[in-house]
C-alpha atoms as a PDB file:
ATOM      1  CA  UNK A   1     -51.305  76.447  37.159  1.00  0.00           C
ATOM      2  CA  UNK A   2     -53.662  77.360  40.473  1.00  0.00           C
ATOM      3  CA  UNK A   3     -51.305  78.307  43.612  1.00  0.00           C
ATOM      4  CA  UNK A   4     -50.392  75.746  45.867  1.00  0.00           C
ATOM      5  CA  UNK A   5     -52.197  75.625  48.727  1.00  0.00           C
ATOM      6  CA  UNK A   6     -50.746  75.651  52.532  1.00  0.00           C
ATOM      7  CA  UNK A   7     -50.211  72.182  54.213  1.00  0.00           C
ATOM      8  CA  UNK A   8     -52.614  71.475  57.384  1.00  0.00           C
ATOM      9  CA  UNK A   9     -49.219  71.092  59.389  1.00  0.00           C
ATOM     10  CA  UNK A  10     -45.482  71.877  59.082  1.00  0.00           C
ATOM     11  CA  UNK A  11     -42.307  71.752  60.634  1.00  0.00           C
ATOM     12  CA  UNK A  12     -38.788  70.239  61.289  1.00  0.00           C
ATOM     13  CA  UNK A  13     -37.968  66.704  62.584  1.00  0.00           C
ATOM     14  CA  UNK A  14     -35.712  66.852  65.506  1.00  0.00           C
ATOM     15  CA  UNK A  15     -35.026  63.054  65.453  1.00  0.00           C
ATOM     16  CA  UNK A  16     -32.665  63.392  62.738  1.00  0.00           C
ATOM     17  CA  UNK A  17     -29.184  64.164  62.418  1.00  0.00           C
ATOM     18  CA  UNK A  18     -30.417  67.526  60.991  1.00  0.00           C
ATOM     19  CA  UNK A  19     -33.437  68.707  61.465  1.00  0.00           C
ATOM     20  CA  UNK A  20     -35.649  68.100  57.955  1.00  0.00           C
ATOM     21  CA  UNK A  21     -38.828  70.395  57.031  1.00  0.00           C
ATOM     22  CA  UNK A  22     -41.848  68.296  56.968  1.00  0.00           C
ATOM     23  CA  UNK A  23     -45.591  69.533  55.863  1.00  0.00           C
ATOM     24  CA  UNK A  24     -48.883  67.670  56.205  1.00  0.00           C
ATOM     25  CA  UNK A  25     -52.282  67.737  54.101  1.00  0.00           C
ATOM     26  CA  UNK A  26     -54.854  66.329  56.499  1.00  0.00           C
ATOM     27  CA  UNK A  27     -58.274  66.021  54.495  1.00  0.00           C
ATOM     28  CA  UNK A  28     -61.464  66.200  56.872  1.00  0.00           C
ATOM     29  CA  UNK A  29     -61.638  62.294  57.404  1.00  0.00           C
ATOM     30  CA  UNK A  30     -58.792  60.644  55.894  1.00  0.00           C
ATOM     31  CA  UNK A  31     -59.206  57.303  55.125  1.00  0.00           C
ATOM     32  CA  UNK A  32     -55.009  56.348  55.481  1.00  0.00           C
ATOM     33  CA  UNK A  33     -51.713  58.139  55.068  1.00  0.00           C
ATOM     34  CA  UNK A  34     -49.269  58.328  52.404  1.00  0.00           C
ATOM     35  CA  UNK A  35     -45.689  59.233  52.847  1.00  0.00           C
ATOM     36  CA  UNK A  36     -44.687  60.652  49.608  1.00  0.00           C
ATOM     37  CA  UNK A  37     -41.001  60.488  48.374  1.00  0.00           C
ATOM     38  CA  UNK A  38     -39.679  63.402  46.463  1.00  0.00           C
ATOM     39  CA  UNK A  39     -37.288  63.043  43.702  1.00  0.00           C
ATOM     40  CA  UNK A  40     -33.574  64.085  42.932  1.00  0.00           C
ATOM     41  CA  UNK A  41     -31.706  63.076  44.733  1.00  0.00           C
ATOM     42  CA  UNK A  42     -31.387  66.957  45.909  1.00  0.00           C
ATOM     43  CA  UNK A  43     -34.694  68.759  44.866  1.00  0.00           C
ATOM     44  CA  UNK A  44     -37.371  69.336  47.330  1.00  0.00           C
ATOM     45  CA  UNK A  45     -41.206  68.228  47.432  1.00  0.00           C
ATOM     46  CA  UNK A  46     -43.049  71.430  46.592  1.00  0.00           C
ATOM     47  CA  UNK A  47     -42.444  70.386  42.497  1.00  0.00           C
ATOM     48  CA  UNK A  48     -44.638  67.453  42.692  1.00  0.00           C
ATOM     49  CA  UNK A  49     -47.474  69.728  43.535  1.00  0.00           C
ATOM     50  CA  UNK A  50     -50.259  71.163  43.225  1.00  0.00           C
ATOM     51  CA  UNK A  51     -51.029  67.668  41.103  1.00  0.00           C
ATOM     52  CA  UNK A  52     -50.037  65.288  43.500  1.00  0.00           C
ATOM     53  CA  UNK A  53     -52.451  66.898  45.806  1.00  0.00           C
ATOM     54  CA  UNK A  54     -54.885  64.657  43.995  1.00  0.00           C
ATOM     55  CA  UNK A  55     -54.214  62.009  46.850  1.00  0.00           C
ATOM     56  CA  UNK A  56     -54.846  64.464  49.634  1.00  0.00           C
ATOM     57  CA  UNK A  57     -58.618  64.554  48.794  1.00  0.00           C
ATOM     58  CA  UNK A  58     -59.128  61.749  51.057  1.00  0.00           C
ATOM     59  CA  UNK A  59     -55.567  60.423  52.636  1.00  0.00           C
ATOM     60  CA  UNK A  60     -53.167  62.017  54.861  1.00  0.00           C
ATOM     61  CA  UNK A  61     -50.581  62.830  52.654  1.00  0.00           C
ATOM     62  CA  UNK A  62     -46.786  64.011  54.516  1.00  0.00           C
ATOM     63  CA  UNK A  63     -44.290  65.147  51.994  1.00  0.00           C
ATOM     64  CA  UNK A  64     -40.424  66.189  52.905  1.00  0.00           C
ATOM     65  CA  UNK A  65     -37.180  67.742  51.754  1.00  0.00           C
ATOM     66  CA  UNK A  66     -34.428  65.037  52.137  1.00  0.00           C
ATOM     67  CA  UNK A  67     -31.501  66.050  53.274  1.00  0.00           C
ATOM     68  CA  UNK A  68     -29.779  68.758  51.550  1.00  0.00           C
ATOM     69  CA  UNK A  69     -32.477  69.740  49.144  1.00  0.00           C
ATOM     70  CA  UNK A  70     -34.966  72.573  49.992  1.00  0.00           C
ATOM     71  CA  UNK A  71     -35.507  74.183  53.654  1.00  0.00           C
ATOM     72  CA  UNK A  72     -33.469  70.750  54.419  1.00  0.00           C
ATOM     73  CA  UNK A  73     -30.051  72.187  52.500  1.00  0.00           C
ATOM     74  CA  UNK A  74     -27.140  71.827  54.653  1.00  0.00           C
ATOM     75  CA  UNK A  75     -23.829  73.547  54.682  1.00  0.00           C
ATOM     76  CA  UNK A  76     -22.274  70.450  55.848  1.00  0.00           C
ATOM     77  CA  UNK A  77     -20.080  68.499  52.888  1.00  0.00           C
ATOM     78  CA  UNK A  78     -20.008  65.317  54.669  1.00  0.00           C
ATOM     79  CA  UNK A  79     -21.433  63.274  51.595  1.00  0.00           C
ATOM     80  CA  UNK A  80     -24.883  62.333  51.833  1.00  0.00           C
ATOM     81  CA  UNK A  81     -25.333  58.684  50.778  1.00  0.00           C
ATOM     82  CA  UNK A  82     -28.275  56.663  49.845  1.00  0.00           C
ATOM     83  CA  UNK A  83     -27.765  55.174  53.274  1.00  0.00           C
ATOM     84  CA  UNK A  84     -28.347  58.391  54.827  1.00  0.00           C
ATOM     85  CA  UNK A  85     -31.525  58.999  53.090  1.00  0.00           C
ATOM     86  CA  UNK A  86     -32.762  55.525  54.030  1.00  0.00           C
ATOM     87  CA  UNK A  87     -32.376  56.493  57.610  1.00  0.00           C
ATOM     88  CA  UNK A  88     -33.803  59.634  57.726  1.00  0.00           C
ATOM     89  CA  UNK A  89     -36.627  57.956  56.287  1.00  0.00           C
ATOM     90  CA  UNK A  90     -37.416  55.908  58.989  1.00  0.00           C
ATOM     91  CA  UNK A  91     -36.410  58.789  61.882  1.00  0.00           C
ATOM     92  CA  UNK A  92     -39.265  60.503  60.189  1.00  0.00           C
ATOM     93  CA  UNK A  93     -41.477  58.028  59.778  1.00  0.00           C
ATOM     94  CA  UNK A  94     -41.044  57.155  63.122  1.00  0.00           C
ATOM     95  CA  UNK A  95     -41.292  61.055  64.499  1.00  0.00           C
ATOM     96  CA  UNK A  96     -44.492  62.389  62.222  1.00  0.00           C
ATOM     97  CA  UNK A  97     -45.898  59.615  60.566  1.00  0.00           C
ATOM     98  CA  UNK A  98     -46.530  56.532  62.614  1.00  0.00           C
ATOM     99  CA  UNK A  99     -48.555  53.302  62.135  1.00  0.00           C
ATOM    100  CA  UNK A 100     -48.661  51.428  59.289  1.00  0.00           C
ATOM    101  CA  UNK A 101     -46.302  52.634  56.544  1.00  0.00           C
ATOM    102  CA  UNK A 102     -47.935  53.562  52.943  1.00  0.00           C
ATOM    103  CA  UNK A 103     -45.046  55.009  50.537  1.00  0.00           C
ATOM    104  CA  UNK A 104     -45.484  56.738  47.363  1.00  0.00           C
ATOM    105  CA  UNK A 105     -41.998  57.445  45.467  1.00  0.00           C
ATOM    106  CA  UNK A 106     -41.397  59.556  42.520  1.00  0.00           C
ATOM    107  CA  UNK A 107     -38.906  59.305  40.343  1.00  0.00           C
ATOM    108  CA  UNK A 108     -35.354  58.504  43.367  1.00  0.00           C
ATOM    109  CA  UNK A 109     -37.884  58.783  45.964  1.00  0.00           C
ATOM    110  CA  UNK A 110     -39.186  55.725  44.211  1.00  0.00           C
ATOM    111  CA  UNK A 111     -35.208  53.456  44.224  1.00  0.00           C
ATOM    112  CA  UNK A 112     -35.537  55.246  47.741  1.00  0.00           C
ATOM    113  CA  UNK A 113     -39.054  53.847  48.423  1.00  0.00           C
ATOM    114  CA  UNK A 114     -37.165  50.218  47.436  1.00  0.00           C
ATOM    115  CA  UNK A 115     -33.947  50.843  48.749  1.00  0.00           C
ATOM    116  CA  UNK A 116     -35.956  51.521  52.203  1.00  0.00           C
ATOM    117  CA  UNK A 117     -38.055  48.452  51.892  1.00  0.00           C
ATOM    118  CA  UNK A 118     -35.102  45.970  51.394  1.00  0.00           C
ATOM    119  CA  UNK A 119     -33.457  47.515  54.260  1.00  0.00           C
ATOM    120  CA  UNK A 120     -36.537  46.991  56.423  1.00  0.00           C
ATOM    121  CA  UNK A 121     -37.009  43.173  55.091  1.00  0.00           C
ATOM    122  CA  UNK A 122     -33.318  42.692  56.293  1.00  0.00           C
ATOM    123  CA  UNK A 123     -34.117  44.415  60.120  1.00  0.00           C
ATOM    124  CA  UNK A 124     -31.585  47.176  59.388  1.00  0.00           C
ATOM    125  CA  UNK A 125     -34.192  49.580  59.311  1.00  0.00           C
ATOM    126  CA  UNK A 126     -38.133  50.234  60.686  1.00  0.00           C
ATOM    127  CA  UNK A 127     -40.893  49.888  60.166  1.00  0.00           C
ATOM    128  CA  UNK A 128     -41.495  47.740  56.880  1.00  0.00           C
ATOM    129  CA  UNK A 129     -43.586  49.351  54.318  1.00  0.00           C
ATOM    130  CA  UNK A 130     -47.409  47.676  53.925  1.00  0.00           C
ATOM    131  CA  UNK A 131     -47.457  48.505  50.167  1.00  0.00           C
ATOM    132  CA  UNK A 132     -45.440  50.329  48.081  1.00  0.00           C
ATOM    133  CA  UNK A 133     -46.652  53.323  45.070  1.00  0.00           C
ATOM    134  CA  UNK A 134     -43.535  53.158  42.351  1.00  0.00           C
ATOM    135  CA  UNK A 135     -43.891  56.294  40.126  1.00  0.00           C
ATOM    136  CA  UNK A 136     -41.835  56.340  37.177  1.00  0.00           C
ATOM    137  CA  UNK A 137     -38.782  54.916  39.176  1.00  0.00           C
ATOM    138  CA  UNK A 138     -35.398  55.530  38.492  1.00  0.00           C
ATOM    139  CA  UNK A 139     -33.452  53.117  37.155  1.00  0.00           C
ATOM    140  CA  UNK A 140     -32.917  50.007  39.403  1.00  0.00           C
ATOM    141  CA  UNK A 141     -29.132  49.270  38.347  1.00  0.00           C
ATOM    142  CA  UNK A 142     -26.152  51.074  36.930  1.00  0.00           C
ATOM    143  CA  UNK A 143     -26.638  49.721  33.766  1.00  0.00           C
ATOM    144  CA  UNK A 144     -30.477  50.879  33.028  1.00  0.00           C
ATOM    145  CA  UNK A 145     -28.772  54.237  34.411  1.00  0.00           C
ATOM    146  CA  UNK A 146     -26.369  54.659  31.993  1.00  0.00           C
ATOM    147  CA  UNK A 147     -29.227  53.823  29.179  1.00  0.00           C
ATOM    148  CA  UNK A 148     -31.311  56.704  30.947  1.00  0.00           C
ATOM    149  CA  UNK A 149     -28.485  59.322  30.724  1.00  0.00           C
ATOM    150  CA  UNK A 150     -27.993  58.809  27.455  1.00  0.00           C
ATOM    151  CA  UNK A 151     -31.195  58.710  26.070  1.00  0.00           C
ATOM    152  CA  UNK A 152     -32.188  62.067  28.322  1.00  0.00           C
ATOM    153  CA  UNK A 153     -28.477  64.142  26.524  1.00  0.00           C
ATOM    154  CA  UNK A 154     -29.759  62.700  23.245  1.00  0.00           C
ATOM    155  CA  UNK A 155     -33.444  64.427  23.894  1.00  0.00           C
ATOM    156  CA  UNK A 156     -31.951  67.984  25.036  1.00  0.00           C
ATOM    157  CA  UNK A 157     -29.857  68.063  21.976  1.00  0.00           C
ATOM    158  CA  UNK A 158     -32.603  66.601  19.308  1.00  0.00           C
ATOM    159  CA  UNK A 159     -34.430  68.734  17.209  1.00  0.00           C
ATOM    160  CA  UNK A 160     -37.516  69.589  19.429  1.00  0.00           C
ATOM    161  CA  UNK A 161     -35.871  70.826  22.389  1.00  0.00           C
ATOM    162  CA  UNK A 162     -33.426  72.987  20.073  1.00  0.00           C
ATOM    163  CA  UNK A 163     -36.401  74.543  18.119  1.00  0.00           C
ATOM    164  CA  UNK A 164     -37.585  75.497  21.475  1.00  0.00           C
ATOM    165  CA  UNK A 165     -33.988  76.487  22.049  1.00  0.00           C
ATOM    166  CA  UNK A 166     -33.845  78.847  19.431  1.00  0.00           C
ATOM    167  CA  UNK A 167     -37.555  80.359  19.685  1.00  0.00           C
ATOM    168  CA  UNK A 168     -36.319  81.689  23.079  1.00  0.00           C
ATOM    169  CA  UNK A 169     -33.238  83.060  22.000  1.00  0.00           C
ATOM    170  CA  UNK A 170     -35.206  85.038  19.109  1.00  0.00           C
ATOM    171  CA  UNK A 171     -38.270  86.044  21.684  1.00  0.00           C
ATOM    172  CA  UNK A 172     -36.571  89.052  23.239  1.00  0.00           C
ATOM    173  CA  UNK A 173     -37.563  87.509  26.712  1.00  0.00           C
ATOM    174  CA  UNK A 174     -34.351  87.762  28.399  1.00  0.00           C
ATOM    175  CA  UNK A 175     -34.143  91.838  28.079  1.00  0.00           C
ATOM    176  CA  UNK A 176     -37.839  91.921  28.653  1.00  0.00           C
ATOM    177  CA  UNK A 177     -38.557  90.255  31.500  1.00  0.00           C
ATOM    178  CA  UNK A 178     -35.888  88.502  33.399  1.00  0.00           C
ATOM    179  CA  UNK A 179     -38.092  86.187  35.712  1.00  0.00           C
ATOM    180  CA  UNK A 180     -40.152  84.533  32.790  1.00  0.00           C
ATOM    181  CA  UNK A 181     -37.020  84.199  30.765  1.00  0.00           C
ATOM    182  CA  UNK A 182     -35.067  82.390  34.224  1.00  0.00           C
ATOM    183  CA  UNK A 183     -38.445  79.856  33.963  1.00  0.00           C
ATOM    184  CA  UNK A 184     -38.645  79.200  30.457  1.00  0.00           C
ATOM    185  CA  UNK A 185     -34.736  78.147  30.659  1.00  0.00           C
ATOM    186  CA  UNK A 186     -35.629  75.831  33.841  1.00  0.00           C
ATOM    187  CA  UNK A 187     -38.759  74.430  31.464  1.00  0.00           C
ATOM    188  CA  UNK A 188     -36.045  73.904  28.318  1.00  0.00           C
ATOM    189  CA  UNK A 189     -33.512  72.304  31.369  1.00  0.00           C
ATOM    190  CA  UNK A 190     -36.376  69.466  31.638  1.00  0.00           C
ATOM    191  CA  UNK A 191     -38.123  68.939  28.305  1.00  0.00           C
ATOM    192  CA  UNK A 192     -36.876  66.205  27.514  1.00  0.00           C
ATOM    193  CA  UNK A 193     -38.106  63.978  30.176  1.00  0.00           C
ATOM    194  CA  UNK A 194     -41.340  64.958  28.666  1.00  0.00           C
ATOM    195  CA  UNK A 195     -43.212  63.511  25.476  1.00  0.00           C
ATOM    196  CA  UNK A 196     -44.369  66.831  24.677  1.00  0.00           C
ATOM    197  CA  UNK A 197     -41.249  68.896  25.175  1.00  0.00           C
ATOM    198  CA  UNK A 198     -43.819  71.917  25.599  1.00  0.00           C
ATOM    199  CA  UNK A 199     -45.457  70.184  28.388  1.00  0.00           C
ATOM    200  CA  UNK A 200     -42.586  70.905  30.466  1.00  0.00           C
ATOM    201  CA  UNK A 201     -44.356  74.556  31.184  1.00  0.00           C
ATOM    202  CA  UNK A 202     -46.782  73.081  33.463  1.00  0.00           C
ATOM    203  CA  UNK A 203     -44.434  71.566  35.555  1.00  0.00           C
ATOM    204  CA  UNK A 204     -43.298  73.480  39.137  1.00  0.00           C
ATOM    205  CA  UNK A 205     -39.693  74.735  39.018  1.00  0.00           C
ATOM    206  CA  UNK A 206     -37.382  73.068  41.326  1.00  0.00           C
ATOM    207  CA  UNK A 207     -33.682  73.200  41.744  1.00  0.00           C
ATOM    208  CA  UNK A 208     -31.576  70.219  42.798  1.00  0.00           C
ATOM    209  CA  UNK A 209     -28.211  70.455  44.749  1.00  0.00           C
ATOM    210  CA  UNK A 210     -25.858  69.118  42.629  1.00  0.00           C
ATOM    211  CA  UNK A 211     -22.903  67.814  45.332  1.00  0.00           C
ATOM    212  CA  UNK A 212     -25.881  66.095  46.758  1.00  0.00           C
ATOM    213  CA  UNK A 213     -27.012  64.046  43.930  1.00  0.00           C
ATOM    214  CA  UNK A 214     -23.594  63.363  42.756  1.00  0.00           C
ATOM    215  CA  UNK A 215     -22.713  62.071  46.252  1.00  0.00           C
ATOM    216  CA  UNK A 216     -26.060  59.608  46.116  1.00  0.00           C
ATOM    217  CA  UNK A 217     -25.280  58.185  42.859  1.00  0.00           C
ATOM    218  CA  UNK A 218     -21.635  57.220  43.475  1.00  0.00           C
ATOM    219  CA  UNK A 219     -23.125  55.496  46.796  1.00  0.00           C
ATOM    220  CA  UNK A 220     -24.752  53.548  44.734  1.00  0.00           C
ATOM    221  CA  UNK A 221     -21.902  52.188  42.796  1.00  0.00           C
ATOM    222  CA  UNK A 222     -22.234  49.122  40.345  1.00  0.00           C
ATOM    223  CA  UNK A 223     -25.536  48.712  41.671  1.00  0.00           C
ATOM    224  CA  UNK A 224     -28.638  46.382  40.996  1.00  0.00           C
ATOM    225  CA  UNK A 225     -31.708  46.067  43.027  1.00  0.00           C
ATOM    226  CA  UNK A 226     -33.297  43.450  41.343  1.00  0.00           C
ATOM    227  CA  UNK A 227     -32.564  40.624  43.411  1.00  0.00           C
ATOM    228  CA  UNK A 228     -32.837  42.360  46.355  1.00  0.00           C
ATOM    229  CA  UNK A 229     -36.554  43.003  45.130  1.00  0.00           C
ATOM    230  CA  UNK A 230     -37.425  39.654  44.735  1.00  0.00           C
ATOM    231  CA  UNK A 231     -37.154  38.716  48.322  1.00  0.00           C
ATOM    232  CA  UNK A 232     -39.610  41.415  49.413  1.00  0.00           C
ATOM    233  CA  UNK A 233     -43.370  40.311  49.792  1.00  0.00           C
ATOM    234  CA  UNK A 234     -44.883  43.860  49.521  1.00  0.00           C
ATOM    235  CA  UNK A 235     -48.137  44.729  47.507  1.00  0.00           C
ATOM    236  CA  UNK A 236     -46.828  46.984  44.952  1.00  0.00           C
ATOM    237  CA  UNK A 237     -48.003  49.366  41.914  1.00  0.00           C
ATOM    238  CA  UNK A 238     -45.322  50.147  39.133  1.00  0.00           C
ATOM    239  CA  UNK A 239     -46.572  53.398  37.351  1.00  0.00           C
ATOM    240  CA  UNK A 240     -44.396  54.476  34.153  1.00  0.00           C
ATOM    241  CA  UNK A 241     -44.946  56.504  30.925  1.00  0.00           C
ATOM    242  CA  UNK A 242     -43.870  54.714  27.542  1.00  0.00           C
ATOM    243  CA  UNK A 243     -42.030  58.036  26.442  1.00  0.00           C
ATOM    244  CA  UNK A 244     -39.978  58.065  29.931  1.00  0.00           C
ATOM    245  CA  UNK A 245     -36.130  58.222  29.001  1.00  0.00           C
ATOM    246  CA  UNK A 246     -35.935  56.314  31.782  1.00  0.00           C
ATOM    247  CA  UNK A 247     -36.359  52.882  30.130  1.00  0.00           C
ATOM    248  CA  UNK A 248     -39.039  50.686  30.666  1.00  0.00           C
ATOM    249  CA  UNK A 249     -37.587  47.847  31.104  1.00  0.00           C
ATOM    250  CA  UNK A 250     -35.793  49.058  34.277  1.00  0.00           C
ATOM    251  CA  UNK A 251     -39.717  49.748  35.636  1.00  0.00           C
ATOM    252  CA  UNK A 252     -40.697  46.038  34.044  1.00  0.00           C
ATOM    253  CA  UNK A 253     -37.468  44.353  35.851  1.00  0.00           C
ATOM    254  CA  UNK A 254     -38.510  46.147  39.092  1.00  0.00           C
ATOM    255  CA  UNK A 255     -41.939  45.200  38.646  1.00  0.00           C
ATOM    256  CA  UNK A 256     -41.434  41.601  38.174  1.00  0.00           C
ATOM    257  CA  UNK A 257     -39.100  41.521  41.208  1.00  0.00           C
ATOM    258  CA  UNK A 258     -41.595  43.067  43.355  1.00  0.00           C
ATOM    259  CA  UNK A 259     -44.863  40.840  41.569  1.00  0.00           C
ATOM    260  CA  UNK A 260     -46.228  44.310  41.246  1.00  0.00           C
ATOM    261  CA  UNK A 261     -49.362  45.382  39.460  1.00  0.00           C
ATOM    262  CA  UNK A 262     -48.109  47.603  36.662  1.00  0.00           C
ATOM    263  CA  UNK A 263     -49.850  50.710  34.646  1.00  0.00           C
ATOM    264  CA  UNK A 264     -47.342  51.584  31.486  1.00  0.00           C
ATOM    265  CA  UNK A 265     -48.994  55.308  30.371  1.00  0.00           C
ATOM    266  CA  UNK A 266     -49.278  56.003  26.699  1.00  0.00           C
ATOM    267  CA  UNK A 267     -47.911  59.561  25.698  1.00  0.00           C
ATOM    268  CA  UNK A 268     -46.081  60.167  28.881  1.00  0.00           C
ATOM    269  CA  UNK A 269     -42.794  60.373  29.926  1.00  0.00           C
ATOM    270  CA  UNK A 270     -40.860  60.957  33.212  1.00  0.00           C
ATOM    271  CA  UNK A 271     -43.747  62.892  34.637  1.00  0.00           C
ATOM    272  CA  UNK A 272     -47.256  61.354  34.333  1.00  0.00           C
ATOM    273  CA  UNK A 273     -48.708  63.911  37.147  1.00  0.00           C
ATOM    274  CA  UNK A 274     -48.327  66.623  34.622  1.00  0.00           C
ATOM    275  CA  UNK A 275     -48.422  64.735  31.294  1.00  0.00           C
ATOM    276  CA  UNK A 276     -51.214  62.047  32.135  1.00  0.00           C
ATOM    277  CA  UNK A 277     -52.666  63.119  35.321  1.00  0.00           C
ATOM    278  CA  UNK A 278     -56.343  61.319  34.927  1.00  0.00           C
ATOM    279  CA  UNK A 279     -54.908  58.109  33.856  1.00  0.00           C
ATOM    280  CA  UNK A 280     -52.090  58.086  36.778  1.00  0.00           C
ATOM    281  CA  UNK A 281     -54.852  59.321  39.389  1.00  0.00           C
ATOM    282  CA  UNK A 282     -57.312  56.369  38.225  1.00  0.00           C
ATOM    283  CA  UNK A 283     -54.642  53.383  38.535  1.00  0.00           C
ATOM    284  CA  UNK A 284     -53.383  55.240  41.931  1.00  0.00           C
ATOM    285  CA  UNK A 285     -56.590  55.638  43.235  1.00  0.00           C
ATOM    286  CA  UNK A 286     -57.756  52.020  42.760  1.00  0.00           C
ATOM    287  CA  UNK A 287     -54.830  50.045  44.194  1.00  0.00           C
ATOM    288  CA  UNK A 288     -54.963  52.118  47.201  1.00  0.00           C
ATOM    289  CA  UNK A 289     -58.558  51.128  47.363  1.00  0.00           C
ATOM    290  CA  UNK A 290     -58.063  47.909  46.604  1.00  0.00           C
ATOM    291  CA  UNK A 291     -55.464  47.482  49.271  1.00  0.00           C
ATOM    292  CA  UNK A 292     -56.562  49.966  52.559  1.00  0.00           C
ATOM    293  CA  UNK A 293     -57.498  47.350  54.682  1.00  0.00           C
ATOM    294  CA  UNK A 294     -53.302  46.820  54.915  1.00  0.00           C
ATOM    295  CA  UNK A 295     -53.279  50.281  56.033  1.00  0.00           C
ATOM    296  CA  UNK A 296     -55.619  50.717  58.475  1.00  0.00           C
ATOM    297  CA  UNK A 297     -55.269  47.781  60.154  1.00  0.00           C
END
């Protein structure tokens, strides 16, 4: 994969409870800007590029690591709740990223892109989002969850993952070169959000915190977003890939919530900026077209 290239800015909000690392890609006249949402909950945003970079060709795009994933880990084991993401969200949007709010989730930063916007419809939270980039969300209630989880154990121990499995345990890699063997066990960790199990190569390590996303998810509780959804009035794109273990009809529930254009991507699965980047890029590209005057206004 080519390197990933520096942001135009960097640094740490000081806004927030604790101070979260922040880094900008300013293309020479950017048309709008995007606040991209990281998955997890836990990781950190450098694993959704270099791809995602894709939108930085002409929008402002500001990525960062929620709290206690990345350069924004924290020693302190006060559980982090979906609540507490929500608010850093809008400390930093408020700090780095003002005027008219354009999110792009991936993955939880997409339930977090949602979770965000029915805070803001209520006044709990500011400011409301002018349109809303959904890709590949997680699942929208507890049940869908607990169809994700275990379809995703049922992939890691089929057949495909385990021939990969075994073709690493027989490859000598692990006496011969330490570092490659480490990555190849992070790609076999993943493969089976992919439709391609091998696909998972081309996809940036990342490591998630685990306290962290255990404290999110039991935040959560017996949750379902759905109706929450349907009182929003936000332009909207649901993006997901067919093979996502993540089922699709959690992205078709949020979608009809939401009244959201939807693109379902054929041979994908959880990650469509690795597996199907031209077709992702292409839908992307043209509702953000199609709906810039909300974001430059």
């Amino acid at each position: 994969m080519p390197p990933i290239p520096p942001p135009t800015a960097s640094g740490r909000t000081v806004t927030t409870p604790l101070p979260l690392h922040w880094c900008r890609y300013t293309p020479a006249a950017p048309r709008s800007r995007l606040v991209v949402l990281h998955g997890g909950p836990g990781a950190h945003h450098d694993y959704l590029l270099p791809q995602l970079l894709e939108l930085a060709r002409d929008r402002e795009c500001l990525f960062y690591d929620q709290r206690g994933g990345g350069l924004s880990r924290t020693d302190d084991r006060t559980p982090i709740t979906w609540r507490t993401h929500v608010e850093d969200l809008a400390a930093v949007v408020a700090e780095v990223a003002p005027g008219p709010l354009s999110l792009v989730g991936y993955s939880w930063g997409a339930l977090l892109a949602m979770l965000y916007a029915i805070e803001a419809h209520a006044g709990r939270v500011g400011p409301a989002p002018v349109r809303l980039v959904l890709l590949d969300p997680a699942p929208i209630s507890r049940a869908d969850r607990d169809v994700f989880e275990r379809e995703f154990a049922a992939r890691q121990a089929g057949s495909a993952v385990a021939a990969l499995r075994d073709a690493l345990a027989a490859s000598g890699l692990r006496e011969a070169d330490p570092a490659a063997y480490r990555h190849r066990t992070f790609e076999l960790s993943v493969a089976g959000y992919f439709a391609d199990p091998a696909r998972a190569r081309d996809l940036t390590p990342f490591r998630v915190t685990g306290r962290v996303q255990q404290s999110v998810w039991e935040s959560l509780g017996d949750f379902d977003l759905a109706p929450a959804l349907r009182d929003l009035r936000v332009p909207s794109l649901v993006v997901h890939g067919r093979q996502d273990p993540i089922p699709l009809a959690s992205a078709e529930a949020a979608a009809t919530a939401l009244g959201a254009r939807t693109v379902w991507l054929e041979d994908c699965g959880h990650v469509p900026y690795v597996e199907q980047p031209g077709a992702l890029f292409a839908a992307v590209r043209a509702f953000l077209d199609d709906t810039e005057s909300l974001a430059t206004g």
